[in-house]
PDB file of N, CA and C in Angstrom:
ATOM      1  N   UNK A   1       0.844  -1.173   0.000  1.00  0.00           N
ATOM      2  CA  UNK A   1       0.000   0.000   0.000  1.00  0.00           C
ATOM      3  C   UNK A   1       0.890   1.237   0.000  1.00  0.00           C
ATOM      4  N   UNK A   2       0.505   2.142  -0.611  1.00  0.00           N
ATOM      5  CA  UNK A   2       1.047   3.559  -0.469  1.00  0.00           C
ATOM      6  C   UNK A   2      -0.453   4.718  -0.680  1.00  0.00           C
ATOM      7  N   UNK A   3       0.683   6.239   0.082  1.00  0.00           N
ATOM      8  CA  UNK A   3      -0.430   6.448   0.136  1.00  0.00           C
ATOM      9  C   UNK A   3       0.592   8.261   0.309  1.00  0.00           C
ATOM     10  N   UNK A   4      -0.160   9.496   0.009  1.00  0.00           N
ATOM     11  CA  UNK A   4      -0.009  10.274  -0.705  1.00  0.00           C
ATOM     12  C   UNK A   4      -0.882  11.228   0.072  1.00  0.00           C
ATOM     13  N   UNK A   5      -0.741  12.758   0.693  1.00  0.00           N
ATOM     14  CA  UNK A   5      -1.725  13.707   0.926  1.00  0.00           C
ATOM     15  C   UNK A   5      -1.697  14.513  -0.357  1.00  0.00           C
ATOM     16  N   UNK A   6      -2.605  15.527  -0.932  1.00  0.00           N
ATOM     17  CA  UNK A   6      -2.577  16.020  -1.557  1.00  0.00           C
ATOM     18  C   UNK A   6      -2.555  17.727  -0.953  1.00  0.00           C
ATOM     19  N   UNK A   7      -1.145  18.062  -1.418  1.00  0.00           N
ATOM     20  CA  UNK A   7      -0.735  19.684  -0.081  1.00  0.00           C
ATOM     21  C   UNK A   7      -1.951  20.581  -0.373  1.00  0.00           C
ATOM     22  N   UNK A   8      -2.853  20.445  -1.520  1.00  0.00           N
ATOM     23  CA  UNK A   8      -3.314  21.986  -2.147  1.00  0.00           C
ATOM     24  C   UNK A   8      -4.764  21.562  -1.299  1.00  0.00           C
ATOM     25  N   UNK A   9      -4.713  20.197  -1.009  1.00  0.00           N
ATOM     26  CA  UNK A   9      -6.452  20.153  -0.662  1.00  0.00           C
ATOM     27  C   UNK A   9      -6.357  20.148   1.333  1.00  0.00           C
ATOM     28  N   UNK A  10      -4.857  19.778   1.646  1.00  0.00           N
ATOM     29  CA  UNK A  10      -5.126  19.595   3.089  1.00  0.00           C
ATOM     30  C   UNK A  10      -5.368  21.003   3.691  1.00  0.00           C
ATOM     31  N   UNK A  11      -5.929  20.741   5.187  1.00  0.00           N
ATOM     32  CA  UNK A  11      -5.790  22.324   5.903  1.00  0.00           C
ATOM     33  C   UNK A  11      -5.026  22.132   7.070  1.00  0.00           C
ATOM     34  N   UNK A  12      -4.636  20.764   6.992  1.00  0.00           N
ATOM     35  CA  UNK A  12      -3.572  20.884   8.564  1.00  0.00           C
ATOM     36  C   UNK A  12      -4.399  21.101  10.086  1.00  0.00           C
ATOM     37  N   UNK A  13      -5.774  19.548   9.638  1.00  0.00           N
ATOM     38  CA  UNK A  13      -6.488  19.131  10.711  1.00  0.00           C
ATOM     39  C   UNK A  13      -5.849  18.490  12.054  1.00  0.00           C
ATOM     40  N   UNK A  14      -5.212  17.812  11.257  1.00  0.00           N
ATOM     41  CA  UNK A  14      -3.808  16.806  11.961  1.00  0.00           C
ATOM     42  C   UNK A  14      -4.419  15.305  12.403  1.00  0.00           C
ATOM     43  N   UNK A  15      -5.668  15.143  11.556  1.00  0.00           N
ATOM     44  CA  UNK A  15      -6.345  13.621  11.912  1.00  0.00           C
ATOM     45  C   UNK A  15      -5.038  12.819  11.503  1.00  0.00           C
ATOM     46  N   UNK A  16      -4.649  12.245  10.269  1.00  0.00           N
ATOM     47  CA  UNK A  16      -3.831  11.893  10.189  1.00  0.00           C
ATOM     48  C   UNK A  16      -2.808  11.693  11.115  1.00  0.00           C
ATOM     49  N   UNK A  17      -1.854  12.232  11.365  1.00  0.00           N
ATOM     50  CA  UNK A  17      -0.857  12.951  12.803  1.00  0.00           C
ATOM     51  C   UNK A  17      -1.626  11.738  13.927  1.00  0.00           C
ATOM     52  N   UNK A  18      -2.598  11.997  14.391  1.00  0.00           N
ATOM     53  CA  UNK A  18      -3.366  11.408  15.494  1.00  0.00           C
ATOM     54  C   UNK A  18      -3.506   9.708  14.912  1.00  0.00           C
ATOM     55  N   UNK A  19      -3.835   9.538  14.061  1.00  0.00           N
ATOM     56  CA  UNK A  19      -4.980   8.305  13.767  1.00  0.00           C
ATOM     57  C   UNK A  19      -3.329   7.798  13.989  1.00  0.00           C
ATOM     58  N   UNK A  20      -2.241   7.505  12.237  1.00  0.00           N
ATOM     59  CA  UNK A  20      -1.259   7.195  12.195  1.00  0.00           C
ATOM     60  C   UNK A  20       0.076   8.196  12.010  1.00  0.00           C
ATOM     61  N   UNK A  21       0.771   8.072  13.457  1.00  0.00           N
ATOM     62  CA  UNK A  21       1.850   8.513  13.876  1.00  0.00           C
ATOM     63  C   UNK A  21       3.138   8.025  12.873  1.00  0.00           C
ATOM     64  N   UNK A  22       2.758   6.594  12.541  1.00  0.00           N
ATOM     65  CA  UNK A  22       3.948   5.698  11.722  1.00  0.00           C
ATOM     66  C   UNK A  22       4.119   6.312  10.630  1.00  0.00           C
ATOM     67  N   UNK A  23       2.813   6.455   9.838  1.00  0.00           N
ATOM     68  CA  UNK A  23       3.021   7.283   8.483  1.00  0.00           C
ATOM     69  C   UNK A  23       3.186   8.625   8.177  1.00  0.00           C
ATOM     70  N   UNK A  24       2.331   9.544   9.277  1.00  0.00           N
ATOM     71  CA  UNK A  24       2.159  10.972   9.019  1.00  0.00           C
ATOM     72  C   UNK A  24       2.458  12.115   9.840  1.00  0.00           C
ATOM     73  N   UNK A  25       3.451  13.005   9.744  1.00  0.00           N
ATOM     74  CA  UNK A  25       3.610  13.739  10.445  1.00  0.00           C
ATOM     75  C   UNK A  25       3.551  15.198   9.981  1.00  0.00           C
ATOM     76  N   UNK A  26       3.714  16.211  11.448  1.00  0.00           N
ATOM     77  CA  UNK A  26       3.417  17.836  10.033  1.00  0.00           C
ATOM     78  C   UNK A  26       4.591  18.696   9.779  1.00  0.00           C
ATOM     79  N   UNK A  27       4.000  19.118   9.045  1.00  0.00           N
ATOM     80  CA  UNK A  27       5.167  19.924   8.753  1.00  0.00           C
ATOM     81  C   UNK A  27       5.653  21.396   9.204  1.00  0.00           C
ATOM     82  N   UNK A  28       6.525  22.520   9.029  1.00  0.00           N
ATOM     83  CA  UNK A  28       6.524  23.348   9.680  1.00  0.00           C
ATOM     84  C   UNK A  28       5.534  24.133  10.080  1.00  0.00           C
ATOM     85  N   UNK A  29       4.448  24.032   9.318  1.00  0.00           N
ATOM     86  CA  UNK A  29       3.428  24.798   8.857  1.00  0.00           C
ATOM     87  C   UNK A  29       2.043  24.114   9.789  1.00  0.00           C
ATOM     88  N   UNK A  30       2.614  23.126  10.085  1.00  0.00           N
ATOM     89  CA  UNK A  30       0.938  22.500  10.517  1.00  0.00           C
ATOM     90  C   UNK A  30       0.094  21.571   9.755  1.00  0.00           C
ATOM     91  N   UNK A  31       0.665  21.650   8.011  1.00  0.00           N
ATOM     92  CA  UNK A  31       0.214  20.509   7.599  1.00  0.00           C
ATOM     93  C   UNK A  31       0.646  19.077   7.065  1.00  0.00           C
ATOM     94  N   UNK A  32      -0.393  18.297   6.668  1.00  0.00           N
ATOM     95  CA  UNK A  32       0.373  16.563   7.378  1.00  0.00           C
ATOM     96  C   UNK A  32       0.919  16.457   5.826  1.00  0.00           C
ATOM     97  N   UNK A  33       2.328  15.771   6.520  1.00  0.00           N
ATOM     98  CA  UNK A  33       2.910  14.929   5.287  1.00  0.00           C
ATOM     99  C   UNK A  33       3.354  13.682   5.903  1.00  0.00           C
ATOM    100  N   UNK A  34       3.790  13.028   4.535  1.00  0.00           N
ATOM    101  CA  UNK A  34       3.996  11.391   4.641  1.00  0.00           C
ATOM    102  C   UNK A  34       5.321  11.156   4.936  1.00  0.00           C
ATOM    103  N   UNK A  35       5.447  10.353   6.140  1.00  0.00           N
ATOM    104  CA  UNK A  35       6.804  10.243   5.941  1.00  0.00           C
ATOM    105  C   UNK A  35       7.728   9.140   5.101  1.00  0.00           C
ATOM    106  N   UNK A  36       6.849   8.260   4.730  1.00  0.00           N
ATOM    107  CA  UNK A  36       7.012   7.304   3.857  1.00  0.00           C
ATOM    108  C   UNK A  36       6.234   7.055   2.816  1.00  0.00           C
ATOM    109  N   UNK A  37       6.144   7.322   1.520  1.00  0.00           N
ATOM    110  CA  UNK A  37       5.115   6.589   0.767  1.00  0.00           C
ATOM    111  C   UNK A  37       4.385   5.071   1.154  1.00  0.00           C
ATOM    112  N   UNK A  38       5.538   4.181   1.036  1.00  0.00           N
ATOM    113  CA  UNK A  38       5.212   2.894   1.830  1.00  0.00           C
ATOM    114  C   UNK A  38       4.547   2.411   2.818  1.00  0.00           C
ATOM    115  N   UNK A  39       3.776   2.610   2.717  1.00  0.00           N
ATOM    116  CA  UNK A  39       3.191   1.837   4.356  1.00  0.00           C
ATOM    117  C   UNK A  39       3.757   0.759   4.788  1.00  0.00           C
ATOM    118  N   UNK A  40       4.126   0.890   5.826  1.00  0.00           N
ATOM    119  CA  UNK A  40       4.324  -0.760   6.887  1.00  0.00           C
ATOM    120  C   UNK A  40       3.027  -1.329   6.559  1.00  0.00           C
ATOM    121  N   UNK A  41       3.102  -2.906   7.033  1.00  0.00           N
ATOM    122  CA  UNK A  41       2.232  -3.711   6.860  1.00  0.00           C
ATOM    123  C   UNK A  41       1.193  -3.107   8.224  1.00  0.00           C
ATOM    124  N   UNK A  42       2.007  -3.325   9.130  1.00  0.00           N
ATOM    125  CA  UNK A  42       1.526  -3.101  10.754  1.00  0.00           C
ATOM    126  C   UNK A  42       0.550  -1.943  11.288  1.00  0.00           C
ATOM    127  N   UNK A  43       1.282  -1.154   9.763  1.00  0.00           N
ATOM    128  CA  UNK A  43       0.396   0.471  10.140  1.00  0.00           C
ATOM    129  C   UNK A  43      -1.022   0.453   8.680  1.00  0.00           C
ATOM    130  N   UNK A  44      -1.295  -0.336   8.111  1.00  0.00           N
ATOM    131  CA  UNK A  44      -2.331  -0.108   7.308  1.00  0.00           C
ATOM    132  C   UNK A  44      -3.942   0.199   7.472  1.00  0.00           C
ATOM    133  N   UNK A  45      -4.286  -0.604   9.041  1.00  0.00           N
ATOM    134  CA  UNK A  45      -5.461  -0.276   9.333  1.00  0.00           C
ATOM    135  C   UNK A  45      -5.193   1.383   9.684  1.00  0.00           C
ATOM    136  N   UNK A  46      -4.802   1.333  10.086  1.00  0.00           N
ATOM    137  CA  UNK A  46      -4.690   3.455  11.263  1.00  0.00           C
ATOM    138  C   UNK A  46      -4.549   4.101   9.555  1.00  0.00           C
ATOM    139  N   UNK A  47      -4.151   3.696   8.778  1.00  0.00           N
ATOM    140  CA  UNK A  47      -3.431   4.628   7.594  1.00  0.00           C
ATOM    141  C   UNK A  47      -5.118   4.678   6.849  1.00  0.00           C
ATOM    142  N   UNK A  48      -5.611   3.906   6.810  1.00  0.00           N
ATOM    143  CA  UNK A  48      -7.156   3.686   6.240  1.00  0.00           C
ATOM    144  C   UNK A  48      -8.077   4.342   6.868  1.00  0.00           C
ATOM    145  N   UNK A  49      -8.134   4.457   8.518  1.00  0.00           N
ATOM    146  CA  UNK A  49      -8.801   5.341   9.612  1.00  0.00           C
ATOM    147  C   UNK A  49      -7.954   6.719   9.253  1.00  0.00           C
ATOM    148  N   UNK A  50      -7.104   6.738   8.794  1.00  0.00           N
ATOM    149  CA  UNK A  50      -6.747   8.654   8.727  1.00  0.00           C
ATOM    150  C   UNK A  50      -7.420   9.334   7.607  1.00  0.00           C
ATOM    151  N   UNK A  51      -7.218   8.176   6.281  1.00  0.00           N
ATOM    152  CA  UNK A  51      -7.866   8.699   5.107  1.00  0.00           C
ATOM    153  C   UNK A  51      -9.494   8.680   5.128  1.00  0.00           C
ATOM    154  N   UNK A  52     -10.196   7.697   5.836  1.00  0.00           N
ATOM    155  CA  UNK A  52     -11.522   8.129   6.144  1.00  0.00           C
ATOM    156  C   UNK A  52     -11.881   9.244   7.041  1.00  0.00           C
ATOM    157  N   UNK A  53     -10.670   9.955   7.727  1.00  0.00           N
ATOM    158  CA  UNK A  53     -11.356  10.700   8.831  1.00  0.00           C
ATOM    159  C   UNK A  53     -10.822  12.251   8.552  1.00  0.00           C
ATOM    160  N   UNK A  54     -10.236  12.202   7.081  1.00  0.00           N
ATOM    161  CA  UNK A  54      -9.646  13.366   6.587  1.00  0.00           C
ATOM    162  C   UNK A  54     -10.750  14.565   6.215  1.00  0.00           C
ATOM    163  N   UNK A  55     -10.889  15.692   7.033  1.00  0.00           N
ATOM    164  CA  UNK A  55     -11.889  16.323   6.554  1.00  0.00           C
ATOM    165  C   UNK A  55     -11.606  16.949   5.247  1.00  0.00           C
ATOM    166  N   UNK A  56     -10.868  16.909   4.539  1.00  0.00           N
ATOM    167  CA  UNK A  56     -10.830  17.290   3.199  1.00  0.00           C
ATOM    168  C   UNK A  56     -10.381  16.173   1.943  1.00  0.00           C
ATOM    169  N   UNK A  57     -10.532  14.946   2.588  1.00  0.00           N
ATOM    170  CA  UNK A  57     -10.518  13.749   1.087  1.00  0.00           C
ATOM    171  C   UNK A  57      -8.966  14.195   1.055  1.00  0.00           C
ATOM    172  N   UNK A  58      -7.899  15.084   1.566  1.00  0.00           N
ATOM    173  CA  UNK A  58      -6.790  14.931   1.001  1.00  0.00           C
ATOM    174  C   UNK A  58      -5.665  14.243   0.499  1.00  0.00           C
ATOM    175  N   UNK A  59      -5.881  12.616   1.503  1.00  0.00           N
ATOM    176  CA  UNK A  59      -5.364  11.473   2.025  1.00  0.00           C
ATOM    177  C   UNK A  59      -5.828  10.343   0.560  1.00  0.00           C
ATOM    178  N   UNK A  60      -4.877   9.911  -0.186  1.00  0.00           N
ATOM    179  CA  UNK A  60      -4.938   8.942  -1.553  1.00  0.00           C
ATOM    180  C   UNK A  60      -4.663   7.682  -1.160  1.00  0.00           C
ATOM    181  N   UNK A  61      -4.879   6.719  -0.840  1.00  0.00           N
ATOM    182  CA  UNK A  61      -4.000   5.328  -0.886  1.00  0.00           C
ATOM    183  C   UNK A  61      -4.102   4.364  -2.212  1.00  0.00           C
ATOM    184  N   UNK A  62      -3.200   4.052  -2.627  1.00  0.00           N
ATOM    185  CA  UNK A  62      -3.184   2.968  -3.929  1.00  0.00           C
ATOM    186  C   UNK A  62      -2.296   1.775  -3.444  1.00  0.00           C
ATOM    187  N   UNK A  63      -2.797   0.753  -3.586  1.00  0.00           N
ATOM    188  CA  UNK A  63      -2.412  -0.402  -3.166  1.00  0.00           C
ATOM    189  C   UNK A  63      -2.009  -1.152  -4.844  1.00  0.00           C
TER     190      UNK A  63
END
């Protein structure tokens, strides 16, 4: 799985940040980036709970 925010649509809610710590963190600014494209295996459910709980759809995953 991988998985992708899109910068122009996030607002730097920080669900992501919260849900998965493994994948997403922010940036100077407050909004979330990936720190890996890759997902761990371990972190895929939380990475699926961030992108459903993204108030702006910003969050992509392609498996």
């Amino acid at each position: 799985m991988k998985v992708r925010i899109d910068k122009d649509t996030c607002q730097g809610h920080g669900q992501c940040v919260m849900l998965c710590p493994a994948v997403f963190d922010d940036d100077e600014e407050g909004f979330g980036v990936v720190k890996s494209e890759q997902v761990p295996e371990e972190a895929e459910n939380a990475c699926e709970r961030a992108e459903a709980n993204c108030p702006e759809q910003a969050i992509q995953i392609t498996r």
